[in-house]
C-alpha atoms as a PDB file:
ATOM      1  CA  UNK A   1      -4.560  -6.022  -0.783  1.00  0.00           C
ATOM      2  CA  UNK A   2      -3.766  -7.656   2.419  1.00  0.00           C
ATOM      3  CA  UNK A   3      -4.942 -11.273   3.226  1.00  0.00           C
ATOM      4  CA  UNK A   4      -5.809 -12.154   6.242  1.00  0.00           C
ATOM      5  CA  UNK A   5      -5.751 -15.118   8.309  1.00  0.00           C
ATOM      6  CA  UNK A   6      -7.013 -16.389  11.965  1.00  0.00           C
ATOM      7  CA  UNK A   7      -4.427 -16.690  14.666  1.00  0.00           C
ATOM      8  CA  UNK A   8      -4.886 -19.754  17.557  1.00  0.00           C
ATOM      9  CA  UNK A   9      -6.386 -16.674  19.727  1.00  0.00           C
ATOM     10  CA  UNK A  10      -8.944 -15.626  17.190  1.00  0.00           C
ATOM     11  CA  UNK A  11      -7.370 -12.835  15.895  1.00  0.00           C
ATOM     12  CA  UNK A  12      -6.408 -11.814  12.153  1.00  0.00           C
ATOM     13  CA  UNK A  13      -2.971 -11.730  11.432  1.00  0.00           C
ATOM     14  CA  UNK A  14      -1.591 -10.723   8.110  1.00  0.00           C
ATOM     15  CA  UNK A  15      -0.603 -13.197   6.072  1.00  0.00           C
ATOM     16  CA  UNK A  16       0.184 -11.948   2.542  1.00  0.00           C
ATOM     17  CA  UNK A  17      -0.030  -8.501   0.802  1.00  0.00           C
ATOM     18  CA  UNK A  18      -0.224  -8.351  -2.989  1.00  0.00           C
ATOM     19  CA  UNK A  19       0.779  -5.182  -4.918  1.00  0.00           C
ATOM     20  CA  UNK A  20      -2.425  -3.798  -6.278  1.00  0.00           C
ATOM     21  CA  UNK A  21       0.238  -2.767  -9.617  1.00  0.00           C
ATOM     22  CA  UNK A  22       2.175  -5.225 -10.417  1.00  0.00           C
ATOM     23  CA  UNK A  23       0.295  -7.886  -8.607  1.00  0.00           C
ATOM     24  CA  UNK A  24       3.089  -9.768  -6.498  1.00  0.00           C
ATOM     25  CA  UNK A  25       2.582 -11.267  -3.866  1.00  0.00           C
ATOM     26  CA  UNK A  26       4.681 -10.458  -0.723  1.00  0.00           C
ATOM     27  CA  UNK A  27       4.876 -13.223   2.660  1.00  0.00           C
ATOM     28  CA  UNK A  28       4.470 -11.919   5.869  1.00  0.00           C
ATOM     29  CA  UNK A  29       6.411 -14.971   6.728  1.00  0.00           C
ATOM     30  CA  UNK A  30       9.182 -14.238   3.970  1.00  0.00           C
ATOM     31  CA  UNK A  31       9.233 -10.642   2.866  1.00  0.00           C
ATOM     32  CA  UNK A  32       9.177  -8.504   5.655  1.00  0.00           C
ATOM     33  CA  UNK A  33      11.630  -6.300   4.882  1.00  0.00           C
ATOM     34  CA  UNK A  34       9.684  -5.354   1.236  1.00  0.00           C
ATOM     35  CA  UNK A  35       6.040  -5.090   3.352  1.00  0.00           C
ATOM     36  CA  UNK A  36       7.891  -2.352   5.575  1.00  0.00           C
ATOM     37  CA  UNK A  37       8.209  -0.146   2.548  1.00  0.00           C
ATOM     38  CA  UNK A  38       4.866  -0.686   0.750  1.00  0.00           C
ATOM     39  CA  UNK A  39       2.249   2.122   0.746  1.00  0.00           C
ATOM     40  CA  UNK A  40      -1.387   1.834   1.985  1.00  0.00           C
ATOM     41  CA  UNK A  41      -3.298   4.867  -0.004  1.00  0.00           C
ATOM     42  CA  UNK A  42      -7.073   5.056   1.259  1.00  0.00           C
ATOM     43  CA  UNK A  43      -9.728   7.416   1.294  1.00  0.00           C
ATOM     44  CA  UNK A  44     -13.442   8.591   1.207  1.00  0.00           C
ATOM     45  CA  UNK A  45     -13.161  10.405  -2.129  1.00  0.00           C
ATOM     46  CA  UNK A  46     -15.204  14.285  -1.520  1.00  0.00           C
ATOM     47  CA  UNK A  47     -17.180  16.374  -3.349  1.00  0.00           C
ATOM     48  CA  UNK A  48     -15.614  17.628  -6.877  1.00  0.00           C
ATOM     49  CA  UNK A  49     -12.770  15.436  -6.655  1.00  0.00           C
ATOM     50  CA  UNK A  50     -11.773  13.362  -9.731  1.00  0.00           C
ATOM     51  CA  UNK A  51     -13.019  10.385  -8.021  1.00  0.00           C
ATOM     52  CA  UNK A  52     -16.793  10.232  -7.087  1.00  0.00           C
ATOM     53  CA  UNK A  53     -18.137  11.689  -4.382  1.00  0.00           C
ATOM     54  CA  UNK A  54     -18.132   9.256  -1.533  1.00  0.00           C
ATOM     55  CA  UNK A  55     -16.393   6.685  -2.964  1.00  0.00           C
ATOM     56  CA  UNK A  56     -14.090   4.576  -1.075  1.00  0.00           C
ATOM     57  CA  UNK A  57     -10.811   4.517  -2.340  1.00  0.00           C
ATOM     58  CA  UNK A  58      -7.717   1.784  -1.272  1.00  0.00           C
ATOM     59  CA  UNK A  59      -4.420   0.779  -2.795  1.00  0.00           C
ATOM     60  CA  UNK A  60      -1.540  -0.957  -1.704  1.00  0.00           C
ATOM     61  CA  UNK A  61       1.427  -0.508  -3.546  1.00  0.00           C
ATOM     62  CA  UNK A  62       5.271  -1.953  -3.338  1.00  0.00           C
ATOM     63  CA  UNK A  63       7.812   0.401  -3.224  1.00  0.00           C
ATOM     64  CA  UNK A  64       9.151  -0.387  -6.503  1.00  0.00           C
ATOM     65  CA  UNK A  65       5.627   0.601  -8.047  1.00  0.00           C
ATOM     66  CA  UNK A  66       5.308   3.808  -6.098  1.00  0.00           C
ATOM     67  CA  UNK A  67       8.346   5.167  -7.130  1.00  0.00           C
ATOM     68  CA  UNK A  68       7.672   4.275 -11.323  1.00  0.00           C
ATOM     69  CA  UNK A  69       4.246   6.017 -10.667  1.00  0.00           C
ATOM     70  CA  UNK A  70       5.189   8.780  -8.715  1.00  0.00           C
ATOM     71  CA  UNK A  71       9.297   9.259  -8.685  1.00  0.00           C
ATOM     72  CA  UNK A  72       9.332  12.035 -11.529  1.00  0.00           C
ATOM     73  CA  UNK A  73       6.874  14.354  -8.908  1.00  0.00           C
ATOM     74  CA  UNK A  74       8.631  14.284  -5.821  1.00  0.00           C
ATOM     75  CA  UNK A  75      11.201  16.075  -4.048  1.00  0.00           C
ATOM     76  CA  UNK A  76      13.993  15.242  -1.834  1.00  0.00           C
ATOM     77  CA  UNK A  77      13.483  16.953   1.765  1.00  0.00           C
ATOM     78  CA  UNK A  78      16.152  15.543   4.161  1.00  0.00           C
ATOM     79  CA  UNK A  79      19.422  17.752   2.149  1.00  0.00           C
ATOM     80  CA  UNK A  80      21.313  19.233   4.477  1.00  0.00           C
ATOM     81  CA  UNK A  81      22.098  22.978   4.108  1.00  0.00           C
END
């Protein structure tokens, strides 16, 4: 979840996102380098999926959290050869 606050032009600026897993909360201000790698997953879910239909779906997730939930299904692309 990001927060957002009001910049001095009137515009929202992020201010803090919080890992919708493991619920830390990451600084704009002091954690930029973790915010690069988190993960925004969102969607309208669709007709016979396992969500229901219509629903809108939205989670932000560190990297650290990704990779626990998800590490054992992927594949490494980028080898050479």
């Amino acid at each position: 979840m990001i927060e957002w606050e009001m910049s001095t032009k009137d515009i929202q600026v992020a201010k803090f996102i919080t890992c919708d897993r493991c619920k830390r909360r990451y600084s704009y201000e002091d954690d930029m380098l973790d915010i690069q790698e988190f993960h925004r997953i969102r969607f309208i879910a669709g007709y016979a999926s396992a969500f229901d239909d219509g629903d809108e779906i939205s989670c932000d997730l560190c990297s650290k959290c990704l990779r626990e939930l998800v590490w054992d299904y992927c594949r490494i692309v980028n080898e050479e050869g």
